[in-house]
N, C-alpha and C. Protein backbone atom coordinates (compact mmCIF):
# COMPACT_ATOMS: atom_id res chain seq x y z
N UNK A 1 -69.00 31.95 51.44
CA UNK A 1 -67.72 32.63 51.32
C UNK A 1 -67.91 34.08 50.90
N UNK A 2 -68.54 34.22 49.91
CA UNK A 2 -69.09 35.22 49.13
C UNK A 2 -69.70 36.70 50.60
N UNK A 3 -70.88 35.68 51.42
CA UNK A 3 -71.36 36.93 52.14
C UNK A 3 -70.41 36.94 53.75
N UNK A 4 -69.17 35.92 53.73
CA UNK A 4 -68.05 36.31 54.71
C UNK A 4 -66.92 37.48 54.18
N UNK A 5 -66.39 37.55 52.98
CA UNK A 5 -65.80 38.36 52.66
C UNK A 5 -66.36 39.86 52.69
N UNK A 6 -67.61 40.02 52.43
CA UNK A 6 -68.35 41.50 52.54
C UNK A 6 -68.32 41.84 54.22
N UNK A 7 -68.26 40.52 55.35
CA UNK A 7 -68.41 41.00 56.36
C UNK A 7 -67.06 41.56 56.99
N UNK A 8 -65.65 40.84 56.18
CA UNK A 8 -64.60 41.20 56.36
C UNK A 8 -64.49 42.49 56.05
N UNK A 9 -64.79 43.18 55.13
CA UNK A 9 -64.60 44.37 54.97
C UNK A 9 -65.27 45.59 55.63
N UNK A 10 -66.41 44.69 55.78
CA UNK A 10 -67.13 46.04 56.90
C UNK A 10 -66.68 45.96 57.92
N UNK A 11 -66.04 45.11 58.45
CA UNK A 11 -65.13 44.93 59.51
C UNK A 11 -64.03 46.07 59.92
N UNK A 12 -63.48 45.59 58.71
CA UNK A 12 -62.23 46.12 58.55
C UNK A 12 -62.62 47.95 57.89
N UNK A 13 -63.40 48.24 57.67
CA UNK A 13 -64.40 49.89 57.43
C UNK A 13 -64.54 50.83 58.64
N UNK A 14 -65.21 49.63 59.69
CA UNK A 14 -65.57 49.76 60.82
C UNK A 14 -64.37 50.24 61.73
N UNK A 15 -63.02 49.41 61.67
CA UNK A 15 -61.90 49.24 62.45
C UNK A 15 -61.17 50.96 62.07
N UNK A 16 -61.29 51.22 60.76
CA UNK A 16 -60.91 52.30 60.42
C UNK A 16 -61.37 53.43 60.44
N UNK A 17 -62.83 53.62 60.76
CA UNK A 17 -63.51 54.38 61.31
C UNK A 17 -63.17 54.95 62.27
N UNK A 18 -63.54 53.99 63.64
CA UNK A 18 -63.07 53.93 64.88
C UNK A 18 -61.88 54.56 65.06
N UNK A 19 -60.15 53.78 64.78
CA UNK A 19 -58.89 54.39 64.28
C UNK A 19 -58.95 56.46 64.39
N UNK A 20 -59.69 56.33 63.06
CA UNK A 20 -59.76 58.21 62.86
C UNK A 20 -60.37 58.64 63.96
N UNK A 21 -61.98 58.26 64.57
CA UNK A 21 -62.54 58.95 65.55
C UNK A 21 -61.73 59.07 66.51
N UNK A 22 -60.46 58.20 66.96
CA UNK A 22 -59.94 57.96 68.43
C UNK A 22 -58.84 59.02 67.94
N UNK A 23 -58.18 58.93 67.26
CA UNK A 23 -56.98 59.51 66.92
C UNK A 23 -57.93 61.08 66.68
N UNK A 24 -58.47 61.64 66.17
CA UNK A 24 -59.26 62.74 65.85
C UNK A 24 -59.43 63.65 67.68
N UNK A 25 -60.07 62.59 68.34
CA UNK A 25 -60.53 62.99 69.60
C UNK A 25 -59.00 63.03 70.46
N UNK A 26 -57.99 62.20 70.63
CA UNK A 26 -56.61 62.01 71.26
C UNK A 26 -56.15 63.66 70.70
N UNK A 27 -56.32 64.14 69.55
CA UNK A 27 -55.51 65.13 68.92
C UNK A 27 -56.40 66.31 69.37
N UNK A 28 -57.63 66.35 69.40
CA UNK A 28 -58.00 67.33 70.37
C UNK A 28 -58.00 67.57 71.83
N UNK A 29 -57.99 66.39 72.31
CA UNK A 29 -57.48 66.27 74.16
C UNK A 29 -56.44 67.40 74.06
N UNK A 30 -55.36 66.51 73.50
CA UNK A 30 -53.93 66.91 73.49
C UNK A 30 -53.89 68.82 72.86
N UNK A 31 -54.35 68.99 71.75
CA UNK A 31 -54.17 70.52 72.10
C UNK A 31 -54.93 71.17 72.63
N UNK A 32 -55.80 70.88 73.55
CA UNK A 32 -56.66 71.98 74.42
C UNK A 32 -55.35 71.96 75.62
N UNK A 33 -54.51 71.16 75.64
CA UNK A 33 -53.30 71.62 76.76
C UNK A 33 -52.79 72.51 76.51
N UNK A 34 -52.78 73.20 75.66
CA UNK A 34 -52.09 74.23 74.89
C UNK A 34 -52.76 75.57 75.24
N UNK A 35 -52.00 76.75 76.13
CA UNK A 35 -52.86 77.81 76.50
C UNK A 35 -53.57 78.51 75.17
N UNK A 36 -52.42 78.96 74.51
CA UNK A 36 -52.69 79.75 72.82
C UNK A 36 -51.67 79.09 72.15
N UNK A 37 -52.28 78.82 70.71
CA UNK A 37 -51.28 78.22 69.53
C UNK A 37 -50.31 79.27 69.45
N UNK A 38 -49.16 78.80 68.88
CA UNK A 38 -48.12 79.80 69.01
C UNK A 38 -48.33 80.21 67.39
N UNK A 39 -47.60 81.67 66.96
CA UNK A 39 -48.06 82.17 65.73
C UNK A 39 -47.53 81.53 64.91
N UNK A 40 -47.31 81.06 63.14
CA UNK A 40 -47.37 80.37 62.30
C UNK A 40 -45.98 81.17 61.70
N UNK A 41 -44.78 80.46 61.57
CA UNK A 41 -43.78 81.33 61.00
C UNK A 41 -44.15 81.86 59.83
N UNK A 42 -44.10 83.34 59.52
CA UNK A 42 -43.53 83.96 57.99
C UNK A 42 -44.91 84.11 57.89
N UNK A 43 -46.09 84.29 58.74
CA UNK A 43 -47.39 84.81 58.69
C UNK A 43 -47.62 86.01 59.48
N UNK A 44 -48.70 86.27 59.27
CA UNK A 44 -48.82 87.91 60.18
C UNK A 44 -50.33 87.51 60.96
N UNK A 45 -51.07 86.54 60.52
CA UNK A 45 -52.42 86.37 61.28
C UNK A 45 -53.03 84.98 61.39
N UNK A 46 -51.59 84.02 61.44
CA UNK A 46 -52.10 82.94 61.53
C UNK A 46 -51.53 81.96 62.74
N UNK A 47 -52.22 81.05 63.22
CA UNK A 47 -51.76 80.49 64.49
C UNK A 47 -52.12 78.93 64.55
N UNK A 48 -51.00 78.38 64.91
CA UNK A 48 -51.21 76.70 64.50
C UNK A 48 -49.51 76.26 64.79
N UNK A 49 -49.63 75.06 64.78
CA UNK A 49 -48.53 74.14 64.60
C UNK A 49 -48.40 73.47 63.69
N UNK A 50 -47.13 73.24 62.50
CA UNK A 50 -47.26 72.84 61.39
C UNK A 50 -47.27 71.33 61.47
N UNK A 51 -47.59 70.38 60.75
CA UNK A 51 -47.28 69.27 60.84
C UNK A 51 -46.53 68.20 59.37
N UNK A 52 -45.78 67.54 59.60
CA UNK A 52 -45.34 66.89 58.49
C UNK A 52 -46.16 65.80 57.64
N UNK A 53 -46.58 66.39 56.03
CA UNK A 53 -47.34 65.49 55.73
C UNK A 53 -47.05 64.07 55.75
N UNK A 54 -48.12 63.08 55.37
CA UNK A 54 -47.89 62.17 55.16
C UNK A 54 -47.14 61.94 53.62
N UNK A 55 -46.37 60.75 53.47
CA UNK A 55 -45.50 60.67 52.30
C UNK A 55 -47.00 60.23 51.46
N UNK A 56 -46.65 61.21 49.87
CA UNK A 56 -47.06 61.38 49.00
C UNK A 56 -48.45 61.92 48.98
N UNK A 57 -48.47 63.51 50.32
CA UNK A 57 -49.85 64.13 50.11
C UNK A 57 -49.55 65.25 49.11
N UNK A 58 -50.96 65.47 48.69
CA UNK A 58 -50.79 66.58 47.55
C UNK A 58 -51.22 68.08 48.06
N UNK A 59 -51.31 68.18 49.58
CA UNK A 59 -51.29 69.26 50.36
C UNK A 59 -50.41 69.86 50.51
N UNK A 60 -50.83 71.37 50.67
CA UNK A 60 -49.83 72.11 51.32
C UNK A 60 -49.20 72.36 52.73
N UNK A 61 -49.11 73.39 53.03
CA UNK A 61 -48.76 73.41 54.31
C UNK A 61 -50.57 73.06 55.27
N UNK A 62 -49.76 72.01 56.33
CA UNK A 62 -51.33 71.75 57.06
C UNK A 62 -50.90 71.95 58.40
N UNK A 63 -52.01 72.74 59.12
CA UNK A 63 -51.42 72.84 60.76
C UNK A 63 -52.43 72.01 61.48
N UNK A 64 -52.07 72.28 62.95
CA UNK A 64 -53.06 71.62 63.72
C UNK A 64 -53.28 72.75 64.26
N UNK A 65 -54.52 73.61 63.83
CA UNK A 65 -55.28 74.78 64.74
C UNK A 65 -56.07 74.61 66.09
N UNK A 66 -57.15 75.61 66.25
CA UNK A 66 -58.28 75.76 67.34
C UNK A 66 -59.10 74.19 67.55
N UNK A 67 -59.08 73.80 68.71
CA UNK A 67 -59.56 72.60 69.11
C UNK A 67 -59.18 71.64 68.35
N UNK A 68 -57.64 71.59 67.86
CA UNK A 68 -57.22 69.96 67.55
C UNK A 68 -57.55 70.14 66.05
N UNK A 69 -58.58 70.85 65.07
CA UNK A 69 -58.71 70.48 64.12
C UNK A 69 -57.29 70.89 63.18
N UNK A 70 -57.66 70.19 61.94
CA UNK A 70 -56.69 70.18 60.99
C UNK A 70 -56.84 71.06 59.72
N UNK A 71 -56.23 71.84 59.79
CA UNK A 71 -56.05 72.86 58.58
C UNK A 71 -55.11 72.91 57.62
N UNK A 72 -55.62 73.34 55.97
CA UNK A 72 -54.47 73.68 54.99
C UNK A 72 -54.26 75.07 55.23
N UNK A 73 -53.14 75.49 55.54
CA UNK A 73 -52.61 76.79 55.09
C UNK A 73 -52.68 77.40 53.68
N UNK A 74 -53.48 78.55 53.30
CA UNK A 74 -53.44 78.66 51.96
C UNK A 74 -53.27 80.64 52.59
N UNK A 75 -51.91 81.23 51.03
CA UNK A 75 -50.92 82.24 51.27
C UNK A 75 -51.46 82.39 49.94
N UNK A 76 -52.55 83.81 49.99
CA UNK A 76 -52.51 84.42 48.49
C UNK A 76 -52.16 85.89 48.73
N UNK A 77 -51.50 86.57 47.42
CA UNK A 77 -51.23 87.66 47.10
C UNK A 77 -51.93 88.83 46.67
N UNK A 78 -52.13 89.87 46.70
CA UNK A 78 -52.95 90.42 45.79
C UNK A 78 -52.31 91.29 44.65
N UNK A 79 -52.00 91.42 43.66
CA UNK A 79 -51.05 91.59 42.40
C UNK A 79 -51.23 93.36 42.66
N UNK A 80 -52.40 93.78 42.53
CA UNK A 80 -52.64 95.04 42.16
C UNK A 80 -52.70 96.06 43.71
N UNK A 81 -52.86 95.38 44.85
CA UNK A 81 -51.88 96.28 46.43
C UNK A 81 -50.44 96.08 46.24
N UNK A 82 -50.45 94.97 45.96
CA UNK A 82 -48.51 94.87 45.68
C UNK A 82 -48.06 96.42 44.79
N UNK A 83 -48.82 96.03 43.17
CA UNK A 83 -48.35 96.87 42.23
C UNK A 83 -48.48 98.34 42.93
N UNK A 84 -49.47 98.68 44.08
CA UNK A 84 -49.82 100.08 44.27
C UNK A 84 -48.60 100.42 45.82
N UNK A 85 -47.79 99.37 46.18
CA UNK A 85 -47.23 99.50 47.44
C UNK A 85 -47.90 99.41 48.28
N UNK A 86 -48.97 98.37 48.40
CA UNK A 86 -50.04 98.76 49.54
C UNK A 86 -49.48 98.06 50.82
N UNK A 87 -49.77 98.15 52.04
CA UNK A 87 -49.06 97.69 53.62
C UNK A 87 -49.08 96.30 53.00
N UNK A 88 -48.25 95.66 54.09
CA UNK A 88 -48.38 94.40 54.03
C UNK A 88 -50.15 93.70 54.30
N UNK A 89 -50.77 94.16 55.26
CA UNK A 89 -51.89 93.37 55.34
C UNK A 89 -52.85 93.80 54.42
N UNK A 90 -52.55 94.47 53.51
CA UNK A 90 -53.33 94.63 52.25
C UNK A 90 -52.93 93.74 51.11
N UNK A 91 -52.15 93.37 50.92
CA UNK A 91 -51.37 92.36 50.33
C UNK A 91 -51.29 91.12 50.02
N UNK A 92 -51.38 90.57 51.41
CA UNK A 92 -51.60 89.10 51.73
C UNK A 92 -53.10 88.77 52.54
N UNK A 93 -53.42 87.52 52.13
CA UNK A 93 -54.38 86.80 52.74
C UNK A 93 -53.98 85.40 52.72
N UNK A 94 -54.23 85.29 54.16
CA UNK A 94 -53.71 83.93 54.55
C UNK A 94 -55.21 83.19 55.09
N UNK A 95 -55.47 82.14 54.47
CA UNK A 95 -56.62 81.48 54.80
C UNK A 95 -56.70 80.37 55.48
N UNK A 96 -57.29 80.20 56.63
CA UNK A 96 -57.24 78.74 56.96
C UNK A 96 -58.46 78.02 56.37
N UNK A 97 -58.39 75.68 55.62
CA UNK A 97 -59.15 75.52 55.03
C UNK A 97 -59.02 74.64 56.43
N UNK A 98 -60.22 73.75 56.89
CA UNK A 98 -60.52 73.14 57.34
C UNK A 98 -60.22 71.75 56.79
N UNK A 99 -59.70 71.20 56.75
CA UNK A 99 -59.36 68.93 56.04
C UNK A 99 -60.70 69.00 55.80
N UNK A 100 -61.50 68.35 55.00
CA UNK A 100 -62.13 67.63 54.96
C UNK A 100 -61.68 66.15 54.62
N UNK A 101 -61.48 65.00 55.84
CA UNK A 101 -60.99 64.23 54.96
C UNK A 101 -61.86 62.93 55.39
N UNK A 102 -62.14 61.47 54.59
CA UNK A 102 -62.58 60.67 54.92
C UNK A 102 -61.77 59.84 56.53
N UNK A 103 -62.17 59.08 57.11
CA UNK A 103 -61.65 58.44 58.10
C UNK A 103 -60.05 57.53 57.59
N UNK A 104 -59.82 56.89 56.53
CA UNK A 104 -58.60 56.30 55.57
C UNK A 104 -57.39 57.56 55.51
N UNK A 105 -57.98 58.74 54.72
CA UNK A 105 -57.16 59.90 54.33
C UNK A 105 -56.81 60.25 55.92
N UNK A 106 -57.76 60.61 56.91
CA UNK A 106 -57.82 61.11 58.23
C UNK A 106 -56.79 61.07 58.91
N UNK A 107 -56.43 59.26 58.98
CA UNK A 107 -55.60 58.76 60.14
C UNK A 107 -54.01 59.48 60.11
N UNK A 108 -53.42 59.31 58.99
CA UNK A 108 -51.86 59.79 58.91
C UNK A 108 -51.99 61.26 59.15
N UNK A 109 -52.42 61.87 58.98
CA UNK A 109 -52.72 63.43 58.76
C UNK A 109 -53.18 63.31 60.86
N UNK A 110 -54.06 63.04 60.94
CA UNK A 110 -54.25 62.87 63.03
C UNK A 110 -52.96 62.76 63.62
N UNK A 111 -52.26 61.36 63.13
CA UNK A 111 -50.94 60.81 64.02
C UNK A 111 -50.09 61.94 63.68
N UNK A 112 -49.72 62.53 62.56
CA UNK A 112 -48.55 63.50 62.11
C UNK A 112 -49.14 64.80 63.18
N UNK A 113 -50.24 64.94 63.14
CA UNK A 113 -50.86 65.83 64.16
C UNK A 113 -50.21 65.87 65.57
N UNK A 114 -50.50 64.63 66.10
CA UNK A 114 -50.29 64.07 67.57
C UNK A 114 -49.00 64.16 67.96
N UNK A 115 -48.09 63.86 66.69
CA UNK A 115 -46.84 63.96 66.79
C UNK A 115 -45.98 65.31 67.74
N UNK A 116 -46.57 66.49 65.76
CA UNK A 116 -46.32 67.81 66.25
C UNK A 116 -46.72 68.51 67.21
N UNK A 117 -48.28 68.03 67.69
CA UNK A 117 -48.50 69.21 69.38
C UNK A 117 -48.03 68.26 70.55
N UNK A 118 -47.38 66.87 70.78
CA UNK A 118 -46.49 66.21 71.53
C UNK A 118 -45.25 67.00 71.72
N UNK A 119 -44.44 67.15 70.45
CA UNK A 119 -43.33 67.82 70.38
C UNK A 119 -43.62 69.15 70.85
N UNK A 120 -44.39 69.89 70.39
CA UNK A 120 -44.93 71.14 71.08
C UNK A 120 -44.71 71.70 72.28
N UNK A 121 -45.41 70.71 73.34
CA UNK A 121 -45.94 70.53 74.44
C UNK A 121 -44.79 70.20 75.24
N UNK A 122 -44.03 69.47 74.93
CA UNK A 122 -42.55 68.90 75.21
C UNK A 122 -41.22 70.03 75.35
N UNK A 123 -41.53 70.40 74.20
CA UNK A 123 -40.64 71.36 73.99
C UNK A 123 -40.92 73.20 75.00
N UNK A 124 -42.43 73.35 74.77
CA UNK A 124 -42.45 74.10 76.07
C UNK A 124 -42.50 73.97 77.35
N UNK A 125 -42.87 72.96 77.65
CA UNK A 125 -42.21 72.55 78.89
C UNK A 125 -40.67 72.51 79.65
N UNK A 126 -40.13 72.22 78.67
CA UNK A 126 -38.63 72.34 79.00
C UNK A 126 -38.05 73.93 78.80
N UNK A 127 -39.00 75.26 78.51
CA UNK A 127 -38.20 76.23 78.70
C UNK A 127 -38.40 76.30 79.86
């Protein structure tokens, strides 16, 4: 019983693995349809499609960028171009982070993905 239950779980490790790789690879198919990401509202140098987290992530804004991957949006300031009036692109830095996430964390964050460049794709089509 003992060495069936360990096989259940690698099973079930395995199943979830798989899950992320397919969904990972489906979400890059799907935005290489995409000629150029469209620009990122209320940014000046960023380009992606936002996507809705999964309920109860502790992320910020996450897009689906360049080849399908998944990015946090991170919006910093700089206190002392502000204080001097400096242009706007002296000002702000907008960073894209890359997910690092295990295959478990992966999956909701892929599908919410698949979702938004579906809708995307959908939606430009119909102009």
């Amino acid at each position: 019983m003992f060495n069936s239950h360990f096989k259940q779980l690698s099973y079930a490790n395995a199943l979830i693995d798989k899950t992320a790789s397919e969904l990972k690879e489906l979400l890059s198919k799907l935005a290489s349809e995409i000629d150029q990401l469209p620009p990122f509202p209320g940014t000046m140098f960023t380009y992606g499609i936002e996507i809705e987290p999964p309920k109860g992530s502790n992320l910020g804004c996450v897009l689906v960028g360049e080849k399908g991957n998944l990015y946090e949006l991170i919006l910093n300031f700089d206190n002392d171009a502000l204080a001097r009036d400096g242009s706007p692109t002296e000002t702000r830095n907008e960073e894209l982070r890359i997910l690092e996430l295990d295959a478990i964390e992966l999956i909701p964050y892929a599908h919410a993905g698949i979702e938004a460049v579906i809708n995307y794709l959908d939606n430009a089509n119909i102009k």
